[in-house]
PDB file of N, CA and C in Angstrom:
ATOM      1  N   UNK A   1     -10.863  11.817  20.515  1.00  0.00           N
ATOM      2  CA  UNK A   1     -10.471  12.165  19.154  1.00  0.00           C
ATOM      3  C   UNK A   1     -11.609  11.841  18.195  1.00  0.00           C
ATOM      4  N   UNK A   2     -11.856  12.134  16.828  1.00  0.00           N
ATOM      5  CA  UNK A   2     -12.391  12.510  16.026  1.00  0.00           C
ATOM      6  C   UNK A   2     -11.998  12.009  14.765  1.00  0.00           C
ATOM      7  N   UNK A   3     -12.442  11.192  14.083  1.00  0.00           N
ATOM      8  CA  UNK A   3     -11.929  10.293  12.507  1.00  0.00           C
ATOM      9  C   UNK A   3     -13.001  10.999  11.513  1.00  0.00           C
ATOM     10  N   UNK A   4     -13.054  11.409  10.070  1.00  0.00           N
ATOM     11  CA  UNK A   4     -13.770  11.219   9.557  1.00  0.00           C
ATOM     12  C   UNK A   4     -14.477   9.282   8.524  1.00  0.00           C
ATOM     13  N   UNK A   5     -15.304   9.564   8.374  1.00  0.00           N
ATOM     14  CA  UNK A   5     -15.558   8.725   7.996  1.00  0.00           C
ATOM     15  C   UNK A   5     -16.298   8.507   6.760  1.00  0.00           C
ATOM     16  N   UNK A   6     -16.291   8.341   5.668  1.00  0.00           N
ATOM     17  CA  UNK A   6     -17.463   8.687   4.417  1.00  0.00           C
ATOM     18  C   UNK A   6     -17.373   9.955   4.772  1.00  0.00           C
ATOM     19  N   UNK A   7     -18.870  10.732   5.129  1.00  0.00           N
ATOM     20  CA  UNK A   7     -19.393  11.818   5.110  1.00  0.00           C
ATOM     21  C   UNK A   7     -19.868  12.141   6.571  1.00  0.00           C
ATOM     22  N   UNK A   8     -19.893  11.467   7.640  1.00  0.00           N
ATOM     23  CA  UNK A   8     -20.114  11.498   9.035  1.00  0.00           C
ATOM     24  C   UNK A   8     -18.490  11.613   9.870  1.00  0.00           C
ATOM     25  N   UNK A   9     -18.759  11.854  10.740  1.00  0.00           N
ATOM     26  CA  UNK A   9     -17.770  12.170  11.922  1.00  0.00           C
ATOM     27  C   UNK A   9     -18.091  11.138  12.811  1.00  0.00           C
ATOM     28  N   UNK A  10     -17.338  10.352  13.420  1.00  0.00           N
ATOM     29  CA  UNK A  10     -17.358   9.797  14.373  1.00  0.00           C
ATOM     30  C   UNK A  10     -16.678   9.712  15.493  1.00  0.00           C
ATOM     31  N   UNK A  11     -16.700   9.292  16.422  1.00  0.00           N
ATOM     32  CA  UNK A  11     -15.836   9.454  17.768  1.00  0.00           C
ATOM     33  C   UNK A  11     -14.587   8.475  17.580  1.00  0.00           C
ATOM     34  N   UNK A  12     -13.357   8.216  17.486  1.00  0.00           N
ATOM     35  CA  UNK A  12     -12.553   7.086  17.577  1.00  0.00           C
ATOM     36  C   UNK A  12     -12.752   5.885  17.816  1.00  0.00           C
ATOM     37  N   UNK A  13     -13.591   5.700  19.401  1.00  0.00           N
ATOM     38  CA  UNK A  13     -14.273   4.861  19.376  1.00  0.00           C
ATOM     39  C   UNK A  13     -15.205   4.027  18.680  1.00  0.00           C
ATOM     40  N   UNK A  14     -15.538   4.880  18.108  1.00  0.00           N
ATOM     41  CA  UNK A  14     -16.597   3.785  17.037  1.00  0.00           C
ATOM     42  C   UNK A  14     -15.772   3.197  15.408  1.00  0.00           C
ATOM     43  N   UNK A  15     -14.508   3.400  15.233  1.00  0.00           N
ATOM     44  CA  UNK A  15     -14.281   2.986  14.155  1.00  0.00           C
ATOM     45  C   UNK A  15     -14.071   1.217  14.733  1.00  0.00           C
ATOM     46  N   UNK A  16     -13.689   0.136  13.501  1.00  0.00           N
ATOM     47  CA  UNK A  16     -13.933  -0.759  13.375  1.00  0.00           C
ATOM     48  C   UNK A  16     -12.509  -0.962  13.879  1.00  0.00           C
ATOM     49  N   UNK A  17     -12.475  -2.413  14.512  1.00  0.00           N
ATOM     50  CA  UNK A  17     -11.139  -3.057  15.382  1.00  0.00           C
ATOM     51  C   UNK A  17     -10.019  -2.976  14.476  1.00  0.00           C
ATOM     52  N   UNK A  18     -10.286  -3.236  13.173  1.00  0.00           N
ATOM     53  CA  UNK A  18      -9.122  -3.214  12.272  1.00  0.00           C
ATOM     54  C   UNK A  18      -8.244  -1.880  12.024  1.00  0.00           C
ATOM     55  N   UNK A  19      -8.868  -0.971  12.018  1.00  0.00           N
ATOM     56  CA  UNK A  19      -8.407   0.651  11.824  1.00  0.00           C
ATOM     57  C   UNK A  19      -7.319   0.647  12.979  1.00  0.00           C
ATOM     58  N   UNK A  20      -8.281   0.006  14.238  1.00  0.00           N
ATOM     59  CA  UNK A  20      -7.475   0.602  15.320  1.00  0.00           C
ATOM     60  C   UNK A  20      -6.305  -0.494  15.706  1.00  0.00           C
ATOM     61  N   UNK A  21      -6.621  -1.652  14.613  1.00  0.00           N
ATOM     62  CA  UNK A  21      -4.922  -2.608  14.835  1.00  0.00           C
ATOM     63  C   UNK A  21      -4.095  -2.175  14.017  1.00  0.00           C
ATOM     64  N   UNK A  22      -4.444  -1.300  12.992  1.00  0.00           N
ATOM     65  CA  UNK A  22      -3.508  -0.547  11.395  1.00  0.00           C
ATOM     66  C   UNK A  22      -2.704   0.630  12.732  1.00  0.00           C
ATOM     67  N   UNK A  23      -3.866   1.303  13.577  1.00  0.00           N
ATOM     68  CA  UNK A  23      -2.587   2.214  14.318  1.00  0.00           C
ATOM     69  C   UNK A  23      -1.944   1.857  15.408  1.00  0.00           C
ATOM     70  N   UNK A  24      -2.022   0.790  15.904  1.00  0.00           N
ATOM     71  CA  UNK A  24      -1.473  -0.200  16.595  1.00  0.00           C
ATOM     72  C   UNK A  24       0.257  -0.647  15.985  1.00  0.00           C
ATOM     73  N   UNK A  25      -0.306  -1.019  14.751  1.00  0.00           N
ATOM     74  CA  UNK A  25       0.744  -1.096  14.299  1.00  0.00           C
ATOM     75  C   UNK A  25       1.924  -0.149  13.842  1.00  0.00           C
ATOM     76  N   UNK A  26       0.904   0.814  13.240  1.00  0.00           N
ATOM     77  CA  UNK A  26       1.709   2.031  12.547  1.00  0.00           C
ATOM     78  C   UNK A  26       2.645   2.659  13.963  1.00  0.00           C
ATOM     79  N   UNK A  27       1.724   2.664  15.272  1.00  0.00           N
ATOM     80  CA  UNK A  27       2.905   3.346  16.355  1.00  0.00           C
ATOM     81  C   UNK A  27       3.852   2.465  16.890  1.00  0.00           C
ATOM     82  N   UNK A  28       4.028   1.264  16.613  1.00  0.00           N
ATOM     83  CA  UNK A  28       4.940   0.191  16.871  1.00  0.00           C
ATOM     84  C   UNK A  28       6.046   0.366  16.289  1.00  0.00           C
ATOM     85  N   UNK A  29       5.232   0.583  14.689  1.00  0.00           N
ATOM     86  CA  UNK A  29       6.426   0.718  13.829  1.00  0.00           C
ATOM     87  C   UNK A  29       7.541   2.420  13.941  1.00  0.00           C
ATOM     88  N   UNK A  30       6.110   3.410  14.269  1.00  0.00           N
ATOM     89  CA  UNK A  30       7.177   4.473  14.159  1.00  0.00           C
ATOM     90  C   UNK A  30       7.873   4.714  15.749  1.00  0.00           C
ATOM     91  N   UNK A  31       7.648   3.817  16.473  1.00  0.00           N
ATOM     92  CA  UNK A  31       8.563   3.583  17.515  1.00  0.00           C
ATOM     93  C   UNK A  31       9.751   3.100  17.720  1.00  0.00           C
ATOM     94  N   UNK A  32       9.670   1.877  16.624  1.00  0.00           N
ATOM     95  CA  UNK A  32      10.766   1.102  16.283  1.00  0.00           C
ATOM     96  C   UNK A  32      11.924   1.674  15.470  1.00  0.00           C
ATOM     97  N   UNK A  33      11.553   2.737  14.486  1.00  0.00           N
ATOM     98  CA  UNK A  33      12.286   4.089  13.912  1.00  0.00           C
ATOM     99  C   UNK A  33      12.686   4.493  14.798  1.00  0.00           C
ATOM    100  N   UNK A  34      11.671   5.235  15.544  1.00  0.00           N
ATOM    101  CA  UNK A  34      12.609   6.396  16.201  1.00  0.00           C
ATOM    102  C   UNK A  34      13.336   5.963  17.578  1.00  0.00           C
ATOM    103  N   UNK A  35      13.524   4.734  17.791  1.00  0.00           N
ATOM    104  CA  UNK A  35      14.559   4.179  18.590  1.00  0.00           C
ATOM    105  C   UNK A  35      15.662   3.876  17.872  1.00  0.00           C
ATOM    106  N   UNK A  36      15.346   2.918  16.355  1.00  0.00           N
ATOM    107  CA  UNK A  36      16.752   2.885  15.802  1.00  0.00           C
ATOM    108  C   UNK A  36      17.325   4.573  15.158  1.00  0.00           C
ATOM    109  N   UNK A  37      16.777   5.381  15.254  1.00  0.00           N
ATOM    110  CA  UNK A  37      17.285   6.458  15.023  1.00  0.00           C
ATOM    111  C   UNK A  37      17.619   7.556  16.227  1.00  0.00           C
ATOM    112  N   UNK A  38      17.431   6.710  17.354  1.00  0.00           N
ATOM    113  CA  UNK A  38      18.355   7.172  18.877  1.00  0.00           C
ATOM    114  C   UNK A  38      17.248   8.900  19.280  1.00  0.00           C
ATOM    115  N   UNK A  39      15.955   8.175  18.742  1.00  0.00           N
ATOM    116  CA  UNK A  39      15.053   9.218  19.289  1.00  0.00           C
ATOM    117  C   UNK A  39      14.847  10.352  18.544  1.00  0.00           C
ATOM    118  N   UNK A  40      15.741  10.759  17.399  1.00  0.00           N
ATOM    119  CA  UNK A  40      16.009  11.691  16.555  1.00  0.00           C
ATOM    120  C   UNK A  40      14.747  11.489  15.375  1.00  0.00           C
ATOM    121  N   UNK A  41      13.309  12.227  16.004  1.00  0.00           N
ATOM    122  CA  UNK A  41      12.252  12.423  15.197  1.00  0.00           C
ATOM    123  C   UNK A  41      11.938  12.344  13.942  1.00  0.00           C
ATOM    124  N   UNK A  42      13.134  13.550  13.295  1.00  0.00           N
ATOM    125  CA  UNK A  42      12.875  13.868  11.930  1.00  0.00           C
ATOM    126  C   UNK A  42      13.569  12.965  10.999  1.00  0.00           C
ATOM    127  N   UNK A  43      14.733  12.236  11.349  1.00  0.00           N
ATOM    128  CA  UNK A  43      15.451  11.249  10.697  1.00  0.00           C
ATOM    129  C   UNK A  43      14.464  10.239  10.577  1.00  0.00           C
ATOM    130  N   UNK A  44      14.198   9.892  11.769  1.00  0.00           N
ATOM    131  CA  UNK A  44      13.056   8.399  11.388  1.00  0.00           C
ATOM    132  C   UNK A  44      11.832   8.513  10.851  1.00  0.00           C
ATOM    133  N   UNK A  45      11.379  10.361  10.592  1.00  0.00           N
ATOM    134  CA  UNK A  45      10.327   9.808   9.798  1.00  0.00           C
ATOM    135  C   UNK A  45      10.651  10.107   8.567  1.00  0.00           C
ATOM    136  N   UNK A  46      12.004  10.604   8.008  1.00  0.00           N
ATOM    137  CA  UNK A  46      12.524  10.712   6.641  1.00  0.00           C
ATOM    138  C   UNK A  46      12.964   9.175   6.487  1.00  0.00           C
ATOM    139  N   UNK A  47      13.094   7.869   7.321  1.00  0.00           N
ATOM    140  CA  UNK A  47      13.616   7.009   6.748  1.00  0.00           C
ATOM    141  C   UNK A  47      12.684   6.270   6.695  1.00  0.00           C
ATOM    142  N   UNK A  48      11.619   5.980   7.667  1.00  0.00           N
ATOM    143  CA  UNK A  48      10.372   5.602   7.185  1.00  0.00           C
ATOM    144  C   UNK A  48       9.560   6.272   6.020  1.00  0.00           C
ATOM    145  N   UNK A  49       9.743   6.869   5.802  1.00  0.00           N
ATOM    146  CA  UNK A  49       9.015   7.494   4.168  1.00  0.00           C
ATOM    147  C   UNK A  49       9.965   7.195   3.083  1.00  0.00           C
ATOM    148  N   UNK A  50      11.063   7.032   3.201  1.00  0.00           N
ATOM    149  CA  UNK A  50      12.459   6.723   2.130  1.00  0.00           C
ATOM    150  C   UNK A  50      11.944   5.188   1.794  1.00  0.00           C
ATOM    151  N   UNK A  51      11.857   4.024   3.317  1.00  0.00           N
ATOM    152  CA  UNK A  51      11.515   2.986   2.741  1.00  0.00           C
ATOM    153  C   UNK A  51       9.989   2.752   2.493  1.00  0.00           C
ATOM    154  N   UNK A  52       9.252   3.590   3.105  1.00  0.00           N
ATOM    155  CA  UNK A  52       7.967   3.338   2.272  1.00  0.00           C
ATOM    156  C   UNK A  52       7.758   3.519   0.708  1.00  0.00           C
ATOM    157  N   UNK A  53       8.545   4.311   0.153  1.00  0.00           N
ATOM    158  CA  UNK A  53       8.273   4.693  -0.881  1.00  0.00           C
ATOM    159  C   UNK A  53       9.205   3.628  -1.819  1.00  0.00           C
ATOM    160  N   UNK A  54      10.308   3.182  -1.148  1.00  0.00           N
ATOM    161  CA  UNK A  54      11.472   1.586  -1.973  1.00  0.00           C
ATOM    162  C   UNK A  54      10.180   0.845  -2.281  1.00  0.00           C
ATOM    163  N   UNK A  55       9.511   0.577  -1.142  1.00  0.00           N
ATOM    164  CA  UNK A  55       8.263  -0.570  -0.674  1.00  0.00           C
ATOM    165  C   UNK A  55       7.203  -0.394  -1.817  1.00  0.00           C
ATOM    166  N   UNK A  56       6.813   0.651  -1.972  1.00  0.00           N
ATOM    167  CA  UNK A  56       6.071   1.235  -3.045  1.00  0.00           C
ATOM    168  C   UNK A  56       6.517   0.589  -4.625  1.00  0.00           C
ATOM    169  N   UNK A  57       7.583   1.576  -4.837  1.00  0.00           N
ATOM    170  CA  UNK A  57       8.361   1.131  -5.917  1.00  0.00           C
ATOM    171  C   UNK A  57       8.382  -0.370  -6.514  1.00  0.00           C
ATOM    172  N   UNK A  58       8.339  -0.687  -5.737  1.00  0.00           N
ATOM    173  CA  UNK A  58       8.989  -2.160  -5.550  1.00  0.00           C
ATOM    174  C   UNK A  58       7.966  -2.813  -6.198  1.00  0.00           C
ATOM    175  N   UNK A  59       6.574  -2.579  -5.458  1.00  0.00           N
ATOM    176  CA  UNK A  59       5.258  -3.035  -5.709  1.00  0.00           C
ATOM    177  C   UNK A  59       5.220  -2.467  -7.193  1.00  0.00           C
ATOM    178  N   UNK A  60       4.917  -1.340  -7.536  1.00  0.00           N
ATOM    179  CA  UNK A  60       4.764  -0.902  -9.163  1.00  0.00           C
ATOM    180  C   UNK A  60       5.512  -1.677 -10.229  1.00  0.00           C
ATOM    181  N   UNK A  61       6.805  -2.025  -9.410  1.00  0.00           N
ATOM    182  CA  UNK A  61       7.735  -2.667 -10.771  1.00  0.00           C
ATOM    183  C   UNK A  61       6.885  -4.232 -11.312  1.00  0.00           C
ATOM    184  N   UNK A  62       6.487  -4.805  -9.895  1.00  0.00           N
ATOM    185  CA  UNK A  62       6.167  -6.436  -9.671  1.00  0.00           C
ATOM    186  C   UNK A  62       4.735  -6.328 -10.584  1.00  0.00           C
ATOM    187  N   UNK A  63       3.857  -5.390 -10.214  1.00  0.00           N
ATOM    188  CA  UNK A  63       2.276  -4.944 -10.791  1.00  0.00           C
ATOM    189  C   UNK A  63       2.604  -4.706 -12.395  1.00  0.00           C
ATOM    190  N   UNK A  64       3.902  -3.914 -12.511  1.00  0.00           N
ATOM    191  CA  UNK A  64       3.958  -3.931 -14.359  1.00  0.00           C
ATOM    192  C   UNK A  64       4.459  -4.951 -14.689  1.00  0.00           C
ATOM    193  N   UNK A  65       5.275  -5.716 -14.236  1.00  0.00           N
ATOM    194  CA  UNK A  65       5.563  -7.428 -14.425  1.00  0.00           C
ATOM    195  C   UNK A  65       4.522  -7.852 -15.197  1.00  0.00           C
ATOM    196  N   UNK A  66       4.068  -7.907 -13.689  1.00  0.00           N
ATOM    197  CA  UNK A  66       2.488  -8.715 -14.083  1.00  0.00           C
ATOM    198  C   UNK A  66       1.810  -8.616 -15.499  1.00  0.00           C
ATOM    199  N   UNK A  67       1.330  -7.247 -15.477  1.00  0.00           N
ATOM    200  CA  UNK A  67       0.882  -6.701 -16.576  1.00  0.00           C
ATOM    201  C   UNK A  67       1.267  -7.146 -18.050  1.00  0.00           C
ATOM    202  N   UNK A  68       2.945  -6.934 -18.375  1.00  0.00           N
ATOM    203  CA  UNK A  68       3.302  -7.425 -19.193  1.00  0.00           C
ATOM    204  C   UNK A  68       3.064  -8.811 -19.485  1.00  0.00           C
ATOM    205  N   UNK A  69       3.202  -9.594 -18.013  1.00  0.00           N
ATOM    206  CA  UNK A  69       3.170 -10.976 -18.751  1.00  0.00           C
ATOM    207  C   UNK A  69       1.624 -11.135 -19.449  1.00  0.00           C
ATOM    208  N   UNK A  70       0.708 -10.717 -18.508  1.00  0.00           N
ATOM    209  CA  UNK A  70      -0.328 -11.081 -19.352  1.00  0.00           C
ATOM    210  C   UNK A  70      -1.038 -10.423 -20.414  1.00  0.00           C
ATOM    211  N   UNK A  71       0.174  -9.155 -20.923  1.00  0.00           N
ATOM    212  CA  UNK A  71      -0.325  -8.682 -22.350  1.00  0.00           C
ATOM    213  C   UNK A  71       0.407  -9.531 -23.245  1.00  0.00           C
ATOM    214  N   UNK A  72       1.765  -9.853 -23.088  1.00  0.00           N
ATOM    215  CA  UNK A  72       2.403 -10.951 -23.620  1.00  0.00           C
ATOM    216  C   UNK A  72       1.213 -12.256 -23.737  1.00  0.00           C
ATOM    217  N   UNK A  73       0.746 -12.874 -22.694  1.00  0.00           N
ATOM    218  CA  UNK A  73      -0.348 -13.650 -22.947  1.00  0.00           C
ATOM    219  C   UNK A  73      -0.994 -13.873 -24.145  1.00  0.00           C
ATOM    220  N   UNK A  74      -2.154 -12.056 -24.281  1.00  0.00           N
ATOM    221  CA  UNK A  74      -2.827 -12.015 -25.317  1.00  0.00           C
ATOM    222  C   UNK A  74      -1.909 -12.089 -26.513  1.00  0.00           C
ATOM    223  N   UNK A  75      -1.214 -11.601 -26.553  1.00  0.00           N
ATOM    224  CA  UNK A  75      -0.311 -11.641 -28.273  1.00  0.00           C
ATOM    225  C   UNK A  75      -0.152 -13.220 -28.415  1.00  0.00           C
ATOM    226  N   UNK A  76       0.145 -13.659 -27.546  1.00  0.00           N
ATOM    227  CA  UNK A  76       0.803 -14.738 -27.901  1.00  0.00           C
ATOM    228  C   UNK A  76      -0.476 -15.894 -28.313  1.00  0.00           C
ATOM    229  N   UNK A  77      -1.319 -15.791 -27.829  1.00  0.00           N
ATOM    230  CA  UNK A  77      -2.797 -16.516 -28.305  1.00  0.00           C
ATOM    231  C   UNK A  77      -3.233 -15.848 -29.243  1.00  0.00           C
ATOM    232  N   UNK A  78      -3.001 -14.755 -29.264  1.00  0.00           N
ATOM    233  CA  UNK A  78      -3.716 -14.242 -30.882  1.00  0.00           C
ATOM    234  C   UNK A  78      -4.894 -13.951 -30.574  1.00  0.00           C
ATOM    235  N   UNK A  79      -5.303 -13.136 -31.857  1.00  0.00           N
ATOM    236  CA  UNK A  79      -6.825 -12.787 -32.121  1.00  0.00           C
ATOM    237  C   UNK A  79      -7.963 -14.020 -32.440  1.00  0.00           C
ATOM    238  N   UNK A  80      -8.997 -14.510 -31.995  1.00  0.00           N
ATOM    239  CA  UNK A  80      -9.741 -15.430 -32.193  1.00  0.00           C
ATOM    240  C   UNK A  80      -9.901 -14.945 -34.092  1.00  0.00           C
ATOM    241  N   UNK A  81     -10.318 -15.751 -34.856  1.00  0.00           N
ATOM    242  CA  UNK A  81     -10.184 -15.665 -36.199  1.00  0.00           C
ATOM    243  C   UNK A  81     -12.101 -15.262 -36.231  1.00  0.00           C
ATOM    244  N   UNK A  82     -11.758 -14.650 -37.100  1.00  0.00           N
ATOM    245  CA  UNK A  82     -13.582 -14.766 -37.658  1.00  0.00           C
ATOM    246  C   UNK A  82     -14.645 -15.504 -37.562  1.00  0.00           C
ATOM    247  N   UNK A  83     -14.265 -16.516 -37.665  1.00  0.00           N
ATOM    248  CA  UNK A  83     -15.418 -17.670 -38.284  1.00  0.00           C
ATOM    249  C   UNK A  83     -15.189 -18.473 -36.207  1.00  0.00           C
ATOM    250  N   UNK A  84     -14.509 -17.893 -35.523  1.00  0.00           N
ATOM    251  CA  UNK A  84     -14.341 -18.117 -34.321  1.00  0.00           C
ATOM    252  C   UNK A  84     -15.065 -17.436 -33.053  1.00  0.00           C
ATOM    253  N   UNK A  85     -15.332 -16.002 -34.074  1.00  0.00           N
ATOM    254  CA  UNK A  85     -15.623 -15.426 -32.779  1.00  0.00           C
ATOM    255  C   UNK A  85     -17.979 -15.288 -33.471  1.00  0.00           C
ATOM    256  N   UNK A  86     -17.875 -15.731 -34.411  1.00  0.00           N
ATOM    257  CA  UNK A  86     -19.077 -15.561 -34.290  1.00  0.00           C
ATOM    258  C   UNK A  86     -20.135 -17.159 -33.710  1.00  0.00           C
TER     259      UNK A  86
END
């Protein structure tokens, strides 16, 4: 098989150990679907994409959390005053 890579092609073989523990994992996982979904292909990869995308979600809500708190931050310290910021 055949990966791209940047702008070169490489053989599978040559990508880095980590790539090939990400699909290690990824066929574990869509194995583990499509057993709890009694082998039925298209269900498990509609429910693996249903919770990838909760998983997703999930992450955006926690990342604008974040965000807020630390625009809340700045308001709440204020603008350095004039005679402060020079």
């Amino acid at each position: 098989m055949h990966a791209a890579v940047g702008r070169r092609t490489v053989l599978r073989d040559d990508l880095p150990a980590a790539v090939d523990a990400r699909r290690i994992e990824a066929e574990m996982i869509a194995e583990a679907y499509r057993s709890a979904h009694r082998g039925d292909d298209h269900t498990a990869l509609v429910a693996a994409i249903a919770d990838t995308l909760a998983d997703l979600a999930a992450a955006e809500e926690r990342t604008e959390a974040v965000r807020r708190q630390v625009s809340r931050g700045y308001v709440r310290a204020g603008a350095p005053a004039a005679d402060e910021r020079a």
